[in-house]
Protein backbone atom coordinates (compact mmCIF):
# COMPACT_ATOMS: atom_id res chain seq x y z
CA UNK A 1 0.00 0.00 0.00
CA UNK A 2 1.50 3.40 -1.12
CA UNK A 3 2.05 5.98 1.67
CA UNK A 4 0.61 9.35 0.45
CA UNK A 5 2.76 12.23 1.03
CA UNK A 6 2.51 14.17 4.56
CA UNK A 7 3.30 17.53 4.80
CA UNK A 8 4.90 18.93 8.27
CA UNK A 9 2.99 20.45 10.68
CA UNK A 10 5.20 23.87 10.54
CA UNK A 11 4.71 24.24 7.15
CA UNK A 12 0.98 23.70 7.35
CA UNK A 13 1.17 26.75 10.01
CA UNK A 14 3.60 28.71 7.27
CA UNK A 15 0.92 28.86 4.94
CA UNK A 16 -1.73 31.08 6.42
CA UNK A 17 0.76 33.40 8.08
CA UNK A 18 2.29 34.18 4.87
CA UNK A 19 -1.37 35.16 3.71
CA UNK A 20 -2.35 37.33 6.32
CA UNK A 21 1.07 39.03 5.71
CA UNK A 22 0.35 39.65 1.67
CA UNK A 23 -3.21 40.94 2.49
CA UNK A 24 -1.52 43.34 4.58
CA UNK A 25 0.75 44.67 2.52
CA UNK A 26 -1.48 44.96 -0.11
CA UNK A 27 -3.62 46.96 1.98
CA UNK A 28 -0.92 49.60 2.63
CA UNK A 29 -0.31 49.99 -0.85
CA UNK A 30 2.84 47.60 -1.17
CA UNK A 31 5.99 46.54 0.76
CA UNK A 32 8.63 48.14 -1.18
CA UNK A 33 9.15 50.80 -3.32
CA UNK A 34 12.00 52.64 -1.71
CA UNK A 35 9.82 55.23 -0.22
CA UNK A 36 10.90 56.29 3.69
CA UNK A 37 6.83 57.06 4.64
CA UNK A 38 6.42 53.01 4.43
CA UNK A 39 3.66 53.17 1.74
CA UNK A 40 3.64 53.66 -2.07
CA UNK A 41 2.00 57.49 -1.42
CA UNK A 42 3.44 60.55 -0.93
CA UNK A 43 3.47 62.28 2.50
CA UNK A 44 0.86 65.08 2.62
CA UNK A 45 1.98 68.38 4.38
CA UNK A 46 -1.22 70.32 5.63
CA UNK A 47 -0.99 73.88 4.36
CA UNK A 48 -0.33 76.50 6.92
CA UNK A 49 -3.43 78.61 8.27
CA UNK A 50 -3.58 81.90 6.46
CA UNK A 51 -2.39 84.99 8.22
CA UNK A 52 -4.59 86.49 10.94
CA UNK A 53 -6.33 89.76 9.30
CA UNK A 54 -5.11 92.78 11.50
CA UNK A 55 -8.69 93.24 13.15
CA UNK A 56 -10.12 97.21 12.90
CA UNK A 57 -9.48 99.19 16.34
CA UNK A 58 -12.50 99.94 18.35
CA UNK A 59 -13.75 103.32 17.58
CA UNK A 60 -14.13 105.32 21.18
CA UNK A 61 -17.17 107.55 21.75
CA UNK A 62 -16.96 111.13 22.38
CA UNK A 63 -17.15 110.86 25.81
CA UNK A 64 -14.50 107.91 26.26
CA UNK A 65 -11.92 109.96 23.95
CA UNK A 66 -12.55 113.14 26.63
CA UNK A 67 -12.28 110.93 29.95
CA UNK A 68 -8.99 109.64 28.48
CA UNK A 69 -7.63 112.81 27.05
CA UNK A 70 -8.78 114.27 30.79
CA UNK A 71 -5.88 111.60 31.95
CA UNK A 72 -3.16 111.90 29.30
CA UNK A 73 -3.07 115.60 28.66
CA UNK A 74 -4.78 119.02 30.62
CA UNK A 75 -7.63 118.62 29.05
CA UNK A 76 -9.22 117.78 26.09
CA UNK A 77 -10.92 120.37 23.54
CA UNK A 78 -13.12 119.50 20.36
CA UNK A 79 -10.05 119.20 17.95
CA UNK A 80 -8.06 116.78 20.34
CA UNK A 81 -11.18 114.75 21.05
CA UNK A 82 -11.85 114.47 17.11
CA UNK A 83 -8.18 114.07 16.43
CA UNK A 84 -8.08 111.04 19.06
CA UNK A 85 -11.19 109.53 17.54
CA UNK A 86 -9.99 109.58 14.34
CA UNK A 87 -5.76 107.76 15.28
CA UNK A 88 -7.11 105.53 17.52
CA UNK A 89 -5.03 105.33 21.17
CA UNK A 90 -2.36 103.72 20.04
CA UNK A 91 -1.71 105.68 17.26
CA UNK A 92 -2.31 109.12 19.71
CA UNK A 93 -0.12 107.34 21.88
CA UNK A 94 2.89 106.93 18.91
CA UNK A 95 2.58 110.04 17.94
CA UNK A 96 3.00 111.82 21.17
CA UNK A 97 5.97 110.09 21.91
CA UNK A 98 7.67 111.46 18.89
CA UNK A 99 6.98 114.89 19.36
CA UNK A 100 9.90 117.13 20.48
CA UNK A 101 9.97 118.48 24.40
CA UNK A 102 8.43 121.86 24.99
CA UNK A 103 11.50 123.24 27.70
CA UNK A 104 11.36 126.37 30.06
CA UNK A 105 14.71 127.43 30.70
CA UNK A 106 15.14 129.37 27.49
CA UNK A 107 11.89 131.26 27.90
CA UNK A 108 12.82 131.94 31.23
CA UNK A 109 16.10 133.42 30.62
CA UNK A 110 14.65 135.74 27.57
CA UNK A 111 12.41 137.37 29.72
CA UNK A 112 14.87 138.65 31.88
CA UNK A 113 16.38 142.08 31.91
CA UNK A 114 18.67 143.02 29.38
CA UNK A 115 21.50 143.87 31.37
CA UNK A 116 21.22 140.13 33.07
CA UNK A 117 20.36 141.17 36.46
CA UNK A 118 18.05 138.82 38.40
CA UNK A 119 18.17 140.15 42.08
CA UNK A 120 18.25 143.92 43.35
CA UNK A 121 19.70 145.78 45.81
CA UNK A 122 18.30 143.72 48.39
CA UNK A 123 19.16 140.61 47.40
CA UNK A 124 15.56 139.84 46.03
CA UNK A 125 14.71 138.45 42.35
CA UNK A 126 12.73 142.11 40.91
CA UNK A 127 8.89 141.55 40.38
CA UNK A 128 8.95 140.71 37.06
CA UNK A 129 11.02 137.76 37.24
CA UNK A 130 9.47 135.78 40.33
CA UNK A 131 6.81 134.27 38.66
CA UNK A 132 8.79 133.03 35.57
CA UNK A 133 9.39 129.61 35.95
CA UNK A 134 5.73 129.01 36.88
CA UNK A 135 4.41 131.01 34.63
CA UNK A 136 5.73 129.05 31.34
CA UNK A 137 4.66 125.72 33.46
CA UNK A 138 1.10 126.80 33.08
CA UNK A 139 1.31 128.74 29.65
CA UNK A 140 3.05 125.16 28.45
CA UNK A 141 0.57 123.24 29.95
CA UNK A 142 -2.72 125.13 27.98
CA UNK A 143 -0.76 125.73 24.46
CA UNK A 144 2.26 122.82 24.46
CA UNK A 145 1.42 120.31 21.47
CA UNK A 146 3.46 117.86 23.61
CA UNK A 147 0.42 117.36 25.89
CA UNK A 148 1.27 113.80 26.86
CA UNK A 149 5.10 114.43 27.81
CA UNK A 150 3.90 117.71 29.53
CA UNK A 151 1.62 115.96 32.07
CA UNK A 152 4.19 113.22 32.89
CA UNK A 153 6.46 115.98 33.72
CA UNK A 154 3.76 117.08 36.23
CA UNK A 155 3.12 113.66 37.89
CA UNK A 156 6.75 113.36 38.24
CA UNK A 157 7.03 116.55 40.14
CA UNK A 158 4.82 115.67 42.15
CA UNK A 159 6.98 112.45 43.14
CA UNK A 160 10.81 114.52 42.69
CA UNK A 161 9.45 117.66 44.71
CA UNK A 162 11.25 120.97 44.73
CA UNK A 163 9.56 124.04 45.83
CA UNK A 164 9.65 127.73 45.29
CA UNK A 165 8.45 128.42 48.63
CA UNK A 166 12.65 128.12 49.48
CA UNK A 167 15.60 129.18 48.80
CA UNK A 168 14.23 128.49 45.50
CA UNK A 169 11.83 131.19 45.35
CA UNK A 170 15.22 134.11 43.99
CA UNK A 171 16.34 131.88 41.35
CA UNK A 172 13.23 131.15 38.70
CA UNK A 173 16.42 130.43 36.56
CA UNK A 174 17.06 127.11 38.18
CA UNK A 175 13.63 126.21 38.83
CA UNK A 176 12.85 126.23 34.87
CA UNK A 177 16.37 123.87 35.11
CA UNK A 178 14.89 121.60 37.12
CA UNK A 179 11.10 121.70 34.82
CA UNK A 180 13.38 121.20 32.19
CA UNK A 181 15.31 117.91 33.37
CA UNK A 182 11.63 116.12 34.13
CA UNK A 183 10.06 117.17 30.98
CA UNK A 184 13.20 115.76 28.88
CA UNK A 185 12.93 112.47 31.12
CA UNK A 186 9.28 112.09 31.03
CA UNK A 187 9.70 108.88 28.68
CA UNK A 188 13.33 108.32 29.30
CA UNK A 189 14.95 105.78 31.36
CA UNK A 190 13.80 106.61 35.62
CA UNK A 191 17.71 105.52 36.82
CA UNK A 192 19.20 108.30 34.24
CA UNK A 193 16.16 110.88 35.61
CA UNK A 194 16.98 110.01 39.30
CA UNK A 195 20.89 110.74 38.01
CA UNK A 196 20.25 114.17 37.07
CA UNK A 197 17.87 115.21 39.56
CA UNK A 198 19.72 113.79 42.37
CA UNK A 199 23.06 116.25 40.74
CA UNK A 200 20.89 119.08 39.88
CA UNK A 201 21.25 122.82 41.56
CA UNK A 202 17.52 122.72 42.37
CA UNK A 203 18.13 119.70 44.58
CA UNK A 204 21.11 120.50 46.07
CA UNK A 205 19.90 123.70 47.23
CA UNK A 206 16.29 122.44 48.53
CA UNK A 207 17.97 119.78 50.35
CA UNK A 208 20.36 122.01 51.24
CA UNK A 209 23.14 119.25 50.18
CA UNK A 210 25.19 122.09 48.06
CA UNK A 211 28.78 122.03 48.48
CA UNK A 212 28.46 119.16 51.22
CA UNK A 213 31.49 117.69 51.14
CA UNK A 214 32.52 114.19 51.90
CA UNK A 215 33.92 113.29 55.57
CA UNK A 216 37.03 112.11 56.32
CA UNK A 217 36.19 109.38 58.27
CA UNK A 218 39.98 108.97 60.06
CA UNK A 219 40.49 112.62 60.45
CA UNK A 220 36.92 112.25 62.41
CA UNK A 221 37.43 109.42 64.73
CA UNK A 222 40.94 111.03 65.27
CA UNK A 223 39.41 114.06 66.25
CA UNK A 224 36.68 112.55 68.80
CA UNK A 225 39.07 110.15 70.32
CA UNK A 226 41.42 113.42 71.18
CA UNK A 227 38.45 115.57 71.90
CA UNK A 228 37.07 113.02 74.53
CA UNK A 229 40.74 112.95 75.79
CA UNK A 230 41.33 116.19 76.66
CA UNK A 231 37.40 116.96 77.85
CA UNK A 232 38.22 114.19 80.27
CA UNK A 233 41.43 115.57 81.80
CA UNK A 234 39.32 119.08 82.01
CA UNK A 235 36.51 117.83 83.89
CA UNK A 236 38.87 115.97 85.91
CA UNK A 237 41.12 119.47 86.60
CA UNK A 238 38.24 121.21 87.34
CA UNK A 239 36.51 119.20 89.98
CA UNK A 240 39.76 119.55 91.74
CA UNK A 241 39.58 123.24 91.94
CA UNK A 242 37.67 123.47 95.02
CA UNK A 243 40.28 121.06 96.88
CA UNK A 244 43.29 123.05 96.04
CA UNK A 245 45.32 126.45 97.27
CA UNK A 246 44.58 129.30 95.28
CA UNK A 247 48.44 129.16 93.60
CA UNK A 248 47.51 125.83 92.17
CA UNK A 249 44.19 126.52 91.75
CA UNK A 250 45.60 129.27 89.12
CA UNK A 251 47.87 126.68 87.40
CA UNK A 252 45.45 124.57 86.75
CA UNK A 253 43.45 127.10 84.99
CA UNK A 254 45.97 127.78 82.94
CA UNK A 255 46.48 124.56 82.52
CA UNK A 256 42.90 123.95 81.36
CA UNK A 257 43.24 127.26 78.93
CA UNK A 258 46.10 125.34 77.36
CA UNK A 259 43.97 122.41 76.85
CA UNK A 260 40.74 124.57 75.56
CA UNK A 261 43.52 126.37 73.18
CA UNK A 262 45.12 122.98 71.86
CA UNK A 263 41.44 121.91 71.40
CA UNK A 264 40.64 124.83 68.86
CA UNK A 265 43.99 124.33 67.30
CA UNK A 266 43.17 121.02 66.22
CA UNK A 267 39.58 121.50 64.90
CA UNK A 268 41.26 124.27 62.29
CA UNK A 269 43.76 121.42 61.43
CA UNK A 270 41.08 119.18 60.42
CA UNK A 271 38.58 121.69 58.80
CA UNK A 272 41.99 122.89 56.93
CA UNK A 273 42.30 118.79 55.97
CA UNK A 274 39.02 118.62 55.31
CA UNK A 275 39.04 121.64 52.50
C-alpha cells in the first residue's frame, strides 16, 4: 500500500501566516518601493493657516476719547477729542511720543532784563522775574502740542518735589532747570532721571546738600578720640579746683586754657584737611 505524502505540521502553520502578511501589505499599498513614509503614497503636508487679518481698532465715543484725554493731557478740547477719535489710542499714543519736548529754561532766561540782572539791591529776584518759571509751566501746559510728555512731567514733580516756597523762590532760573530735566525724562529711562535730579542745583539747594562735602572718616574718629581725651582731663582738673590752694588753683586754669587752646587748634587742622 503506497504511503501518500505528509506535509509537516510547521509548514501547514507557514501557509496562512504568509497570507495574512500579503493581504496586509497589499492593503498599505505595497511593501517596497524605496519610499521612507512606508507606503507607495506621498506624505501630505497640511498647508499653513492663512495669516490672521489685523482686526479694525475699536472706535471710542466722544465721551471715552474726553475721559482719556482728561488723563493723558490738561484737558481735552473739540479738535483733540476728534483728532483722538480719528488715530485711535495707540496711534495718539505713537505720535506723542515722537513729538519734540516743549522746555522752560530758554523762555525763562529771555524774559529777563537786558543787562542780566536777576536780584536787586536787596538781594531779592525784581517783580517781574518771580513768577517766571511758573508762569511758562502753566502757559506750556494750555498751548504745548506735547500734551502727553507735559503731564508726565507734572506727575513726576509731584513724586521729585522741589519748591519755590525756598531758597528756591530768587532763582526762577534754576527752577525752569529743574522743569526742564523732568520734561526731557518724562519717557526716558527713571535711573538716568533720578541721576540728574539727584546732581541738579535745584536739589542740592532744597535739600540744602550744596557744596556738602565728603567726611574724612579717620580725620573724624581722630578728632573725637582726642576731643574726649582732653574733655576728660578738664573735667577731671576742674573738679579739683575746690580742693586746692589758690596758687595751684591758678595753674590749673591755665592749665585747662592750654587744653581749651590745643582743642581749637586742632579742629582748624582738620577743617583745613578737610578743605
Amino acid at each position: 500500500m503506497q504511503v501518500p505524502n505528509v506535509l509537516p505540521l510547521g509548514r501547514l502553520l507557514l501557509f496562512p501566516l504568509l497570507l495574512a502578511m500579503s493581504l496586509t501589505l497589499s492593503a498599505c499599498g505595497g511593501g517596497g518601493g524605496g519610499n521612507n513614509s512606508g507606503g507607495g503614497g506621498d506624505l501630505v503636508v497640511p498647508a499653513p493657516p492663512p495669516p490672521e487679518q489685523p482686526t479694525a481698532p475699536v472706535k471710542l465715543t466722544s465721551n471715552e476719547a474726553g475721559r482719556f484725554l482728561s488723563q493723558a493731557t490738561f484737558g481735552p478740547n473739540t479738535a483733540s477729542i476728534a483728532d483722538l477719535i480719528d488715530k485711535g489710542v495707540e496711534q495718539w499714543l505713537v505720535d506723542e511720543l515722537e513729538k519734540p519736548a516743549s522746555l522752560h529754561l530758554e523762555k525763562v532766561l529771555a524774559d529777563f532784563p537786558e543787562d542780566g540782572t536777576f536780584l536787586d539791591e536787596m538781594g531779592m529776584p525784581p517783580p517781574q522775574v518771580v513768577f517766571l518759571a511758573s508762569d511758562s509751566f502753566w502757559q506750556t501746559a494750555i498751548e504745548g502740542d506735547d500734551q502727553l510728555r507735559q503731564r508726565m512731567a507734572f506727575a513726576l514733580s509731584q513724586i521729585l518735589v522741589i519748591s519755590a516756597e525756598s531758597d528756591l523762590g530768587r532763582v526762577p532760573q534754576t527752577v525752569a532747570h529743574y522743569m526742564d530735566i523732568l520734561t526731557e525724562g518724562a519717557f526716558g529711562n527713571y535711573r538716568d532721571l533720578l541721576e540728574n535730579v539727584t546732581y541738579s542745583p535745584a536739589m542740592s539747594v532744597y535739600l540744602t546738600y550744596l557744596r556738602n562735602e565728603k567726611a574724612n572718616a579717620e580725620l573724624e574718629h581722630a578728632y573725637a578720640s582726642y576731643v574726649a581725651a582732653l574733655n576728660a582731663d578738664m573735667d577731671h582738673m576742674k573738679k579739683r579746683l575746690s580742693d586746692v590752694d589758690e596758687k595751684t588753683r591758678n595753674a590749673m586754669v591755665k592749665a585747662i586754657e592750654r587744653r581749651q587752646a590745643s582743642l581749637d587748634e586742632t579742629k582748624q587742622k582738620l577743617q583745613k584737611a578737610k578743605g
